[in-house]
Protein backbone atom coordinates (compact mmCIF):
# COMPACT_ATOMS: atom_id res chain seq x y z
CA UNK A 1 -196.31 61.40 -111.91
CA UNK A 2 -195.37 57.93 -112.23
CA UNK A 3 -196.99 55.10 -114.81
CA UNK A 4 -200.53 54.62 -113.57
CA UNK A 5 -200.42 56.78 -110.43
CA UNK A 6 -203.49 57.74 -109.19
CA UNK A 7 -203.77 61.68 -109.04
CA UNK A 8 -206.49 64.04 -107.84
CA UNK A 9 -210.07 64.42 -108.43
CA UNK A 10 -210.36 61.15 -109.59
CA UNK A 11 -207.64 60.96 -112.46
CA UNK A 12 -205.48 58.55 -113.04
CA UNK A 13 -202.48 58.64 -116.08
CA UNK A 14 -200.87 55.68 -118.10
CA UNK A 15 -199.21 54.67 -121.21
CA UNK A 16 -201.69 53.16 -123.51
CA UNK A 17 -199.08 50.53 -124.24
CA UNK A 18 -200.11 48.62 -121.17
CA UNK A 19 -202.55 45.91 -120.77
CA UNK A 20 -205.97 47.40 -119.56
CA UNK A 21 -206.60 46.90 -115.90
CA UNK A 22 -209.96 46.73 -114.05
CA UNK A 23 -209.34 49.82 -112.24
CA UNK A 24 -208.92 52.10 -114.70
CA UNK A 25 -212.31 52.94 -115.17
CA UNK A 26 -213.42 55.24 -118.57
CA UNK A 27 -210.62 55.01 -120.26
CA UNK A 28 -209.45 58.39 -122.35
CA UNK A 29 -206.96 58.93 -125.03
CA UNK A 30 -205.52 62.27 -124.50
CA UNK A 31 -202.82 62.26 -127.87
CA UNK A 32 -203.60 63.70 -131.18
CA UNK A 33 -202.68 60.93 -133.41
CA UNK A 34 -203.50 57.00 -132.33
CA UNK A 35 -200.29 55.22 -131.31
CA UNK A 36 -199.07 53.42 -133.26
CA UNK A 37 -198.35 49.31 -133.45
CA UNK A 38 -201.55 49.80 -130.80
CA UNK A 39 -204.46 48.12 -132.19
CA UNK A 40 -208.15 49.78 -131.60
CA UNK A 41 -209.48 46.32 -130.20
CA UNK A 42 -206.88 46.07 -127.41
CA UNK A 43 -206.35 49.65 -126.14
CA UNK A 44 -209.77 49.39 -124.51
CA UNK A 45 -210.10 52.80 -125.31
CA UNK A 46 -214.27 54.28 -124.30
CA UNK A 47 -213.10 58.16 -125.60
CA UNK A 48 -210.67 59.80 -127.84
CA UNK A 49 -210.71 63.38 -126.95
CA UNK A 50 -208.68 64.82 -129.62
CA UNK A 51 -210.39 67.91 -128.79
CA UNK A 52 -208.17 68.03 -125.39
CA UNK A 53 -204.84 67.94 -127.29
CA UNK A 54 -202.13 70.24 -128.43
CA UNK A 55 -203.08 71.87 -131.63
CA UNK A 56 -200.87 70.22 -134.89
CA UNK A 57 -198.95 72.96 -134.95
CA UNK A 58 -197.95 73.28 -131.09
CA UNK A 59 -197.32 69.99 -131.22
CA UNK A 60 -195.35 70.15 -134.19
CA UNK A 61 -192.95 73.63 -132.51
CA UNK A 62 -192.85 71.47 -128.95
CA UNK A 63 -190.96 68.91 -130.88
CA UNK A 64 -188.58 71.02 -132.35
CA UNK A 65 -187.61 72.96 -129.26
CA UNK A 66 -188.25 70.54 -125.94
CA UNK A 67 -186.89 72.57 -124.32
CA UNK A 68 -188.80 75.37 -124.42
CA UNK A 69 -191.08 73.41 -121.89
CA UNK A 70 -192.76 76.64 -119.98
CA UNK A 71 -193.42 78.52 -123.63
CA UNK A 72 -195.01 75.17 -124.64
CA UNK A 73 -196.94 74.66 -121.59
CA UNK A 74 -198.53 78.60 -121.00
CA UNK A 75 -199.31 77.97 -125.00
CA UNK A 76 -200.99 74.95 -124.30
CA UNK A 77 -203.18 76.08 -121.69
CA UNK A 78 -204.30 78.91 -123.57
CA UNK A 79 -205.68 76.30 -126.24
CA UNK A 80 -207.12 74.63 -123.09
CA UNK A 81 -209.40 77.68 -122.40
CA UNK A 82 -210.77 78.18 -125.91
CA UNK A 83 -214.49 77.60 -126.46
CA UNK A 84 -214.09 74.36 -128.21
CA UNK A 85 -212.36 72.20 -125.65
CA UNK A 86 -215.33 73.24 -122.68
CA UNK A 87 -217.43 70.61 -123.80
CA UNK A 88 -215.09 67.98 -123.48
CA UNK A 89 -213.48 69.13 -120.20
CA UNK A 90 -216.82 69.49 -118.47
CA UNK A 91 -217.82 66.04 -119.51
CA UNK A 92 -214.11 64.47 -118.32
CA UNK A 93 -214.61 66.27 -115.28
CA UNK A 94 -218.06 65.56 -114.67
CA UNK A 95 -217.14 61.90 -115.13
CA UNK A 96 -214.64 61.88 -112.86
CA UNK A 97 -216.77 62.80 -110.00
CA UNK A 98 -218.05 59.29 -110.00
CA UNK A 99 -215.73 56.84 -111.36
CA UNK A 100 -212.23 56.83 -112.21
CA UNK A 101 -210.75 58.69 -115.46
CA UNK A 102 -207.72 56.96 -116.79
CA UNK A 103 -205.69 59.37 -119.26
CA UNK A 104 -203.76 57.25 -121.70
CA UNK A 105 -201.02 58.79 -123.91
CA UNK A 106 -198.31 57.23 -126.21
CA UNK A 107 -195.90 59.74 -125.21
CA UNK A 108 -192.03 58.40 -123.94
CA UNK A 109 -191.90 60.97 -121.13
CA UNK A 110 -195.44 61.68 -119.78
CA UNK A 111 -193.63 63.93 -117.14
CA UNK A 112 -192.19 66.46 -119.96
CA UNK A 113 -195.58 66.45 -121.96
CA UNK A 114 -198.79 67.65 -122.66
CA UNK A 115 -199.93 65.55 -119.80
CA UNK A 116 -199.51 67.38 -117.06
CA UNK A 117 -200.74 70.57 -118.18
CA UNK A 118 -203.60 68.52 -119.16
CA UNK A 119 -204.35 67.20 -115.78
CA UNK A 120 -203.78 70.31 -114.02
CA UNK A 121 -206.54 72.15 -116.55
CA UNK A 122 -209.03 68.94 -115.89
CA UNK A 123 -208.37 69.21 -112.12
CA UNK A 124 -208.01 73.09 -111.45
């Protein structure tokens, strides 16, 4: 996945730390916490799905053992299926049957993150 490559079923990822472009369509923060030195006005941000994001606590244990990607990812996903994030999935996905859905995250390494498992979820 490489900054602000298109991806399946109408998806698209990018840092938030880039200017907003045209095509990027709804654009959806996908990180718990805002980024920071990002300010509100010039993210361009339409939804903040905090919902859709590791729990505190994974995210907390991912950063103390990155390497421990697979653990981190099969936990993720099973916050993914829970009840509360539906809503929010259903609505990302129904969106992105029409326009584009840009997925913004503050992360260094979108590759090695949440991300991913994200996407895959969103587009399985």
């Amino acid at each position: 996945m490489t900054k602000g490559a298109d991806t399946a079923a109408g998806f698209r990822v990018r840092r938030i730390y880039g200017e907003a472009d045209a095509d990027d369509g709804v654009r959806v923060l996908v990180d718990r916490l805002w980024p920071r030195g990002v300010a509100k006005a010039r993210a361009a941000v339409d939804e903040w799905c905090k919902e859709l994001t590791p729990s505190t606590e994974l995210r907390t244990w991912f950063h103390a053992h990155p390497d421990q990607y697979a653990d981190f990812a099969e936990r993720y996903r099973a916050e993914l299926a829970g009840p509360a994030q539906d809503e929010a999935v259903r609505r990302l996905r129904e969106l992105a049957r029409t326009r584009r859905v840009t997925l913004l995250t503050a992360v260094k390494d979108p590759e090695h993150s949440h991300v991913p498992v994200l996407l895959g979820h969103l587009t399985g």
